[in-house]
C-alpha atoms as a PDB file:
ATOM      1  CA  UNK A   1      23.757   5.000 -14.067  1.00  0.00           C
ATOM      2  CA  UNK A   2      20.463   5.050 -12.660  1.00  0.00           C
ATOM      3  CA  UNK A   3      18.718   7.795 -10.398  1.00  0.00           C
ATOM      4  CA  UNK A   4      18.324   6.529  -7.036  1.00  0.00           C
ATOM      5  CA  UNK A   5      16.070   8.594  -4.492  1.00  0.00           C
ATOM      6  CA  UNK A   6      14.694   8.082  -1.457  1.00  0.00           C
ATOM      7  CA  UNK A   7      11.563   9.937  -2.053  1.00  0.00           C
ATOM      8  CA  UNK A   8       8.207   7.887  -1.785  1.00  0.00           C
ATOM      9  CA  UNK A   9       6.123   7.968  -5.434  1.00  0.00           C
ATOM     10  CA  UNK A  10       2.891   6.374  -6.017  1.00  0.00           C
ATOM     11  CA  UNK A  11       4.433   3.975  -8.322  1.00  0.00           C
ATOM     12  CA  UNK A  12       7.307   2.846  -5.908  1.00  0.00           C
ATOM     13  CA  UNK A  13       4.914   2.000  -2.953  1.00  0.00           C
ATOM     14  CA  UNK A  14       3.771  -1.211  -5.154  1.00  0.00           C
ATOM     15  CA  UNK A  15       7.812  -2.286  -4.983  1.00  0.00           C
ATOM     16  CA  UNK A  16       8.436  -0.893  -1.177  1.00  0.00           C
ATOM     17  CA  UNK A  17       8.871  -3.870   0.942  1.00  0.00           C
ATOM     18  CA  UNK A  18       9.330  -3.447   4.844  1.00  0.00           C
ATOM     19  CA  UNK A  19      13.194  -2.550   4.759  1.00  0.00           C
ATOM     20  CA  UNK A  20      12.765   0.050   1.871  1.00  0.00           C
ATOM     21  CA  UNK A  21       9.507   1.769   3.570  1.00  0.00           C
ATOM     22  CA  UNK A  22      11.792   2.193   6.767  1.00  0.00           C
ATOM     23  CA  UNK A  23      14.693   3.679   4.704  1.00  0.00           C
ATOM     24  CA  UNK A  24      12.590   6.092   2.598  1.00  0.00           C
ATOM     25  CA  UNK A  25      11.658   6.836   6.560  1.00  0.00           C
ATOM     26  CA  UNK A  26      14.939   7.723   7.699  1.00  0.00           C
ATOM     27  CA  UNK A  27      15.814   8.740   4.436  1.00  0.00           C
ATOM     28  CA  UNK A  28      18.225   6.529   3.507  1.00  0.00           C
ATOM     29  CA  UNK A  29      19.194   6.357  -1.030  1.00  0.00           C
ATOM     30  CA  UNK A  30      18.201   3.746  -1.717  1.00  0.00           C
ATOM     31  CA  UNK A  31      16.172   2.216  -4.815  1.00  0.00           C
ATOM     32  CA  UNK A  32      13.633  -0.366  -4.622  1.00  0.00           C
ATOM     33  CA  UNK A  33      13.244  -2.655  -7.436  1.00  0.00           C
ATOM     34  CA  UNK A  34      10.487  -4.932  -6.055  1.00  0.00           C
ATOM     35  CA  UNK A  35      10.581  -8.368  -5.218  1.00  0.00           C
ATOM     36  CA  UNK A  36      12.441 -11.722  -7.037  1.00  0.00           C
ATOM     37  CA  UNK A  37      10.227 -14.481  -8.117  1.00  0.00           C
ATOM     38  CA  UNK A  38      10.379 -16.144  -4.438  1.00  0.00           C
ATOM     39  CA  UNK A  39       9.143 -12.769  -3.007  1.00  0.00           C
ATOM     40  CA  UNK A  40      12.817 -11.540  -1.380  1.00  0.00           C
ATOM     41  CA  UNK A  41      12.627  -7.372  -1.660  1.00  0.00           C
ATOM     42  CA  UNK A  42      15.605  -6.537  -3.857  1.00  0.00           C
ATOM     43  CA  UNK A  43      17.008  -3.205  -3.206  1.00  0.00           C
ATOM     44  CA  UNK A  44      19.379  -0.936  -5.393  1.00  0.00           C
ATOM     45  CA  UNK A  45      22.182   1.121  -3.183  1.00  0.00           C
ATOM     46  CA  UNK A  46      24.668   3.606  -4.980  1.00  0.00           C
ATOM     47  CA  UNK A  47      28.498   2.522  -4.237  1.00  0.00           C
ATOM     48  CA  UNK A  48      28.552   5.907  -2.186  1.00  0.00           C
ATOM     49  CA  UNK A  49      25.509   5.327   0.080  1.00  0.00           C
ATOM     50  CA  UNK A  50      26.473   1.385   0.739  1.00  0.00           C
ATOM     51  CA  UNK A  51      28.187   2.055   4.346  1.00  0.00           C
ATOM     52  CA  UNK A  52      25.512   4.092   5.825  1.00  0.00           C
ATOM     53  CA  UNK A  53      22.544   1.776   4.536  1.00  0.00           C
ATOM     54  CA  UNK A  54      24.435  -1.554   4.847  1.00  0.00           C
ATOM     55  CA  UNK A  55      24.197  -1.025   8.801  1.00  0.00           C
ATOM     56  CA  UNK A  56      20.482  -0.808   8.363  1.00  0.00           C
ATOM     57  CA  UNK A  57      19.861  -4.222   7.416  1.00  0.00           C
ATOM     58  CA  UNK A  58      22.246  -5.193  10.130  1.00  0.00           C
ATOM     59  CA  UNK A  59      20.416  -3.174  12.894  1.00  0.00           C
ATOM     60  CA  UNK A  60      17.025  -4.400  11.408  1.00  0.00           C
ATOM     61  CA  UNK A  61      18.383  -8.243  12.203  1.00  0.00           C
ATOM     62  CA  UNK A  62      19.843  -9.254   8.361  1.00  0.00           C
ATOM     63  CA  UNK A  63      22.256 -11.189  10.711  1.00  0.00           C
ATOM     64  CA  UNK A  64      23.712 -13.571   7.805  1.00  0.00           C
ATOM     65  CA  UNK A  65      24.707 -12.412   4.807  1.00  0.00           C
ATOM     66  CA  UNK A  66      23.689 -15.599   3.026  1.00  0.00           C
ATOM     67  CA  UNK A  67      25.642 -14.600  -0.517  1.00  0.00           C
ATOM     68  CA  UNK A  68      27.810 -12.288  -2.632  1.00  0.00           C
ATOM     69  CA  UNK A  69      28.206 -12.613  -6.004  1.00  0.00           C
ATOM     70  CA  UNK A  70      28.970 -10.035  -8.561  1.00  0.00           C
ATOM     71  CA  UNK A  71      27.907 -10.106 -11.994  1.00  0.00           C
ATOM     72  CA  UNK A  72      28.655  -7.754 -15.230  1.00  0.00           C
ATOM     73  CA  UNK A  73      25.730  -6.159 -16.785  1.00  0.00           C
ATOM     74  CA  UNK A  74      27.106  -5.984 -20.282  1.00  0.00           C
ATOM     75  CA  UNK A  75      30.173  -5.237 -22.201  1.00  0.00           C
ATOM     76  CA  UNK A  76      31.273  -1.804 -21.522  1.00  0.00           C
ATOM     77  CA  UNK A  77      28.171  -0.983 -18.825  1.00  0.00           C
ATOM     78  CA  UNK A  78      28.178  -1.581 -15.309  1.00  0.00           C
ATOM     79  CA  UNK A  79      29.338  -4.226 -13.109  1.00  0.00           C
ATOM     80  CA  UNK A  80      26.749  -5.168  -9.589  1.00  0.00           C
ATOM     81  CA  UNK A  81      27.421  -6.642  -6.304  1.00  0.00           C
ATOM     82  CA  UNK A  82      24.983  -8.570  -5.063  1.00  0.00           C
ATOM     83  CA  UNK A  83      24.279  -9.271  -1.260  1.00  0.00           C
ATOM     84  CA  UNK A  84      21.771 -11.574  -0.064  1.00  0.00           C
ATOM     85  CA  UNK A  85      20.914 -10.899   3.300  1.00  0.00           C
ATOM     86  CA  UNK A  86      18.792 -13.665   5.875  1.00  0.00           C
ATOM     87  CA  UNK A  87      17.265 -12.473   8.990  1.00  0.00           C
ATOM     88  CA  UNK A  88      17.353 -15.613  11.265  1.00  0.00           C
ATOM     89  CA  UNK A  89      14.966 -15.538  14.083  1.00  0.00           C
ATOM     90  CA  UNK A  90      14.086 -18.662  16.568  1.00  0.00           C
ATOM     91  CA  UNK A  91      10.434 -17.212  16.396  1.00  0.00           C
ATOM     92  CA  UNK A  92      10.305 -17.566  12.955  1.00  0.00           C
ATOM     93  CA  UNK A  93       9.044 -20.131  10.202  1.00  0.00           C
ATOM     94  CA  UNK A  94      10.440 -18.545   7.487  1.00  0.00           C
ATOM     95  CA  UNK A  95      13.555 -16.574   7.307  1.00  0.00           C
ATOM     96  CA  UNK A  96      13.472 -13.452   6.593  1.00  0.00           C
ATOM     97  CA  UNK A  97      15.386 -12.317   3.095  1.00  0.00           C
ATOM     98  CA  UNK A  98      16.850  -9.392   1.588  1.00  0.00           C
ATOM     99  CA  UNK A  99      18.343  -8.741  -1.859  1.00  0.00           C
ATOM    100  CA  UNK A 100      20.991  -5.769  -2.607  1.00  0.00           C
ATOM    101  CA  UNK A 101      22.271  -4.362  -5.552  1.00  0.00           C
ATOM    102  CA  UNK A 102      25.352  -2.059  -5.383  1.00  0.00           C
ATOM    103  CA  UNK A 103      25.895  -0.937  -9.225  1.00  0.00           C
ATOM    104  CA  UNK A 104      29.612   0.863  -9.792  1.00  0.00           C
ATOM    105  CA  UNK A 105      30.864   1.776 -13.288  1.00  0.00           C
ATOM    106  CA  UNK A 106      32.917  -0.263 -15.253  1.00  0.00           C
ATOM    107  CA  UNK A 107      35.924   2.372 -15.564  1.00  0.00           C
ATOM    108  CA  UNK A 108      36.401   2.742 -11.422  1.00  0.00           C
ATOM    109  CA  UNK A 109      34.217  -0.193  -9.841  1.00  0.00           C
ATOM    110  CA  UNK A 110      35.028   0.520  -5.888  1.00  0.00           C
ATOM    111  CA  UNK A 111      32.674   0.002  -3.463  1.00  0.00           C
ATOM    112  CA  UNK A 112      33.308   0.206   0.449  1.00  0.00           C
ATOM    113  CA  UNK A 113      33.644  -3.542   2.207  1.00  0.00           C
ATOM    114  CA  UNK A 114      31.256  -4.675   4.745  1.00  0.00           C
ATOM    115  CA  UNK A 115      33.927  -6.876   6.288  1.00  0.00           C
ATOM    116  CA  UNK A 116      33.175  -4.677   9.389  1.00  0.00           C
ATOM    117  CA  UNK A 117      29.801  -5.263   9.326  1.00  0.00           C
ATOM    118  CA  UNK A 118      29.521  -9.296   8.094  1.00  0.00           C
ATOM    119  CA  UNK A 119      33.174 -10.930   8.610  1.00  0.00           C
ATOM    120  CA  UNK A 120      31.572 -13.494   6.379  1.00  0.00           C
ATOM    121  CA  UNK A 121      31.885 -11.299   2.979  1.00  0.00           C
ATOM    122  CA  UNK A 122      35.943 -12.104   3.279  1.00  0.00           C
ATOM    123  CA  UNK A 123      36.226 -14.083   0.729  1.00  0.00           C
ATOM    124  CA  UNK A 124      33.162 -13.950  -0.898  1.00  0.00           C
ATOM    125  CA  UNK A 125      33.914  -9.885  -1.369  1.00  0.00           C
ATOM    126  CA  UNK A 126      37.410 -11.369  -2.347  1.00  0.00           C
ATOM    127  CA  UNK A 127      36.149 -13.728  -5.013  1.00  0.00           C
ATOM    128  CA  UNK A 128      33.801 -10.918  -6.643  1.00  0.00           C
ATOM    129  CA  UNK A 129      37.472  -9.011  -6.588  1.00  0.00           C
ATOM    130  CA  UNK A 130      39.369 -11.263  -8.480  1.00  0.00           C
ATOM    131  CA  UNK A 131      36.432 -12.586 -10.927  1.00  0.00           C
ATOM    132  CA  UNK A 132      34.883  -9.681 -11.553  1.00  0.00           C
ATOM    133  CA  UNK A 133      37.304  -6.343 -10.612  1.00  0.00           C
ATOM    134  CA  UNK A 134      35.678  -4.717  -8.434  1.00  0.00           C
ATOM    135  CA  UNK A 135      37.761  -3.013  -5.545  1.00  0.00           C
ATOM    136  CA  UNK A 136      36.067  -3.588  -2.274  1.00  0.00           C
ATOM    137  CA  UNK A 137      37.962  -0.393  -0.097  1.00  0.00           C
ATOM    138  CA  UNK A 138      38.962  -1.070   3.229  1.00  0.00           C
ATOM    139  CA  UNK A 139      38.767  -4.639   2.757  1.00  0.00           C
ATOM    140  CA  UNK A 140      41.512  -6.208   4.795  1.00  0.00           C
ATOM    141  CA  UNK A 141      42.804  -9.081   2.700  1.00  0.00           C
ATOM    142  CA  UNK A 142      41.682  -7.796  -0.807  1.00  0.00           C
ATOM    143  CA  UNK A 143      43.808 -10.193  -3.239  1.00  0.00           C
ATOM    144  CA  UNK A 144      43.709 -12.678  -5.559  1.00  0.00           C
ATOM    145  CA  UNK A 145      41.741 -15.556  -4.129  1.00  0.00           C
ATOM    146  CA  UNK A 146      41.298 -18.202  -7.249  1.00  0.00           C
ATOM    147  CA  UNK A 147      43.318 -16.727 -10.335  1.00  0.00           C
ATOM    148  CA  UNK A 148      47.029 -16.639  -9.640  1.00  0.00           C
ATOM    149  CA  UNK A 149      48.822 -13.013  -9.091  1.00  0.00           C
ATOM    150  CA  UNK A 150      49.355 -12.884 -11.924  1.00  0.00           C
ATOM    151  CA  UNK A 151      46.586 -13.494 -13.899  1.00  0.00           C
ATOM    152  CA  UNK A 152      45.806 -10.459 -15.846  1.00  0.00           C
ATOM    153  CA  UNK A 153      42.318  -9.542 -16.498  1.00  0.00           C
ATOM    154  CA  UNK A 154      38.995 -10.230 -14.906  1.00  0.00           C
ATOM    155  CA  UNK A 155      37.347 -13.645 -16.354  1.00  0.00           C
ATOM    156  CA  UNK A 156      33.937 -13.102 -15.534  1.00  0.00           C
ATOM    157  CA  UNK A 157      33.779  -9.586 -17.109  1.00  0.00           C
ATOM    158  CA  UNK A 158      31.454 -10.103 -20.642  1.00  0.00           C
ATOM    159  CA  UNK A 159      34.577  -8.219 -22.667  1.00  0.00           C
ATOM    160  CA  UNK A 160      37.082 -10.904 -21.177  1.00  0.00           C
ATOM    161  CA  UNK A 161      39.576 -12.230 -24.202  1.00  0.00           C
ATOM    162  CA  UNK A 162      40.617 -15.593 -23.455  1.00  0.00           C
ATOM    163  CA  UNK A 163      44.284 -15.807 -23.668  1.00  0.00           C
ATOM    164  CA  UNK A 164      45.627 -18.344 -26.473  1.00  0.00           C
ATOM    165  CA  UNK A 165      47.669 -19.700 -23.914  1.00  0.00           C
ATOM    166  CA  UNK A 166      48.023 -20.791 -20.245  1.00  0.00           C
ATOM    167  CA  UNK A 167      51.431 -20.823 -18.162  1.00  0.00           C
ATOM    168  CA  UNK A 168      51.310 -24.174 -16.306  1.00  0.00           C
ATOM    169  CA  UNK A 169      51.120 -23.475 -12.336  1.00  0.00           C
ATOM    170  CA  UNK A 170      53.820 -24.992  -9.845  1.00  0.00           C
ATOM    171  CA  UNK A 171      51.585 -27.367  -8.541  1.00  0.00           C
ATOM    172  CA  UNK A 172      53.658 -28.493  -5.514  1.00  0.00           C
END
């Protein structure tokens, strides 16, 4: 797992965008890992630290939450939830975007819900959940959403096995 600190470095200043340089301020964990390719600031929060900084980008005006994915760093490492955040604003060209990373380990991946926050992360917090096995607490519909009941296993985790066989689904 990686160290994440809120403490400003010489080095991290180059990778602070505008939400991370007011988080190191209030002294929020957080991580910043620069910016994508389009220039969105991509932040890393720990699982622990994700309900005290997630209202942060919501009181800053991240009023969409644009995407959630998750994704599976490797077999055996870490699995990441990803949450792209848009701050809409009439006044505004270009909307403003945000990019973060909540990394849990493989063996226990829970990470709080920010159903509270975004009532838009439902299902997408749902689909990470049944793809991917990560436990989003306090969510409250957490269930399959796309694999049956079921299903066993998580399909989009790199150490999947494909089973030999399917059962056919009761399709009326």
């Amino acid at each position: 797992m990686l160290n994440i600190s809120a403490s400003i470095s010489t080095n991290n200043n180059k990778m602070r965008g505008r939400l991370s340089t007011w988080l190191a301020k209030h002294k929020l964990a957080h991580r910043p890992l620069g910016f994508d390719y389009q220039g969105v600031e991509t932040l890393q929060i720990k699982s622990r630290d994700w309900p005290s900084v997630a209202v942060a980008p919501y009181a800053y005006g991240s009023n969409y939450p644009r995407s959630q994915c998750a994704y599976d760093v490797a077999p055996g490492g870490a699995l990441v939830s990803v949450y792209h955040l848009t701050r809409i604003q009439d006044d505004l060209d270009q909307p403003e975007e945000l990019c973060i990373k909540v990394f849990v380990p493989r063996e226990d991946p829970k990470i709080p819900s920010v159903f509270w926050i975004w009532k838009s992360a439902d299902f997408q917090e749902r689909e990470s959940y049944d793809m991917s096995g990560i436990t989003y607490e306090n969510h409250p519909h957490l269930k399959r959403i796309l694999m049956p009941d079921t299903w066993i296993g998580w399909p989009l985790r790199k150490d999947y096995i494909v089973p030999n066989s399917y059962e056919l689904q009761d399709s009326l």
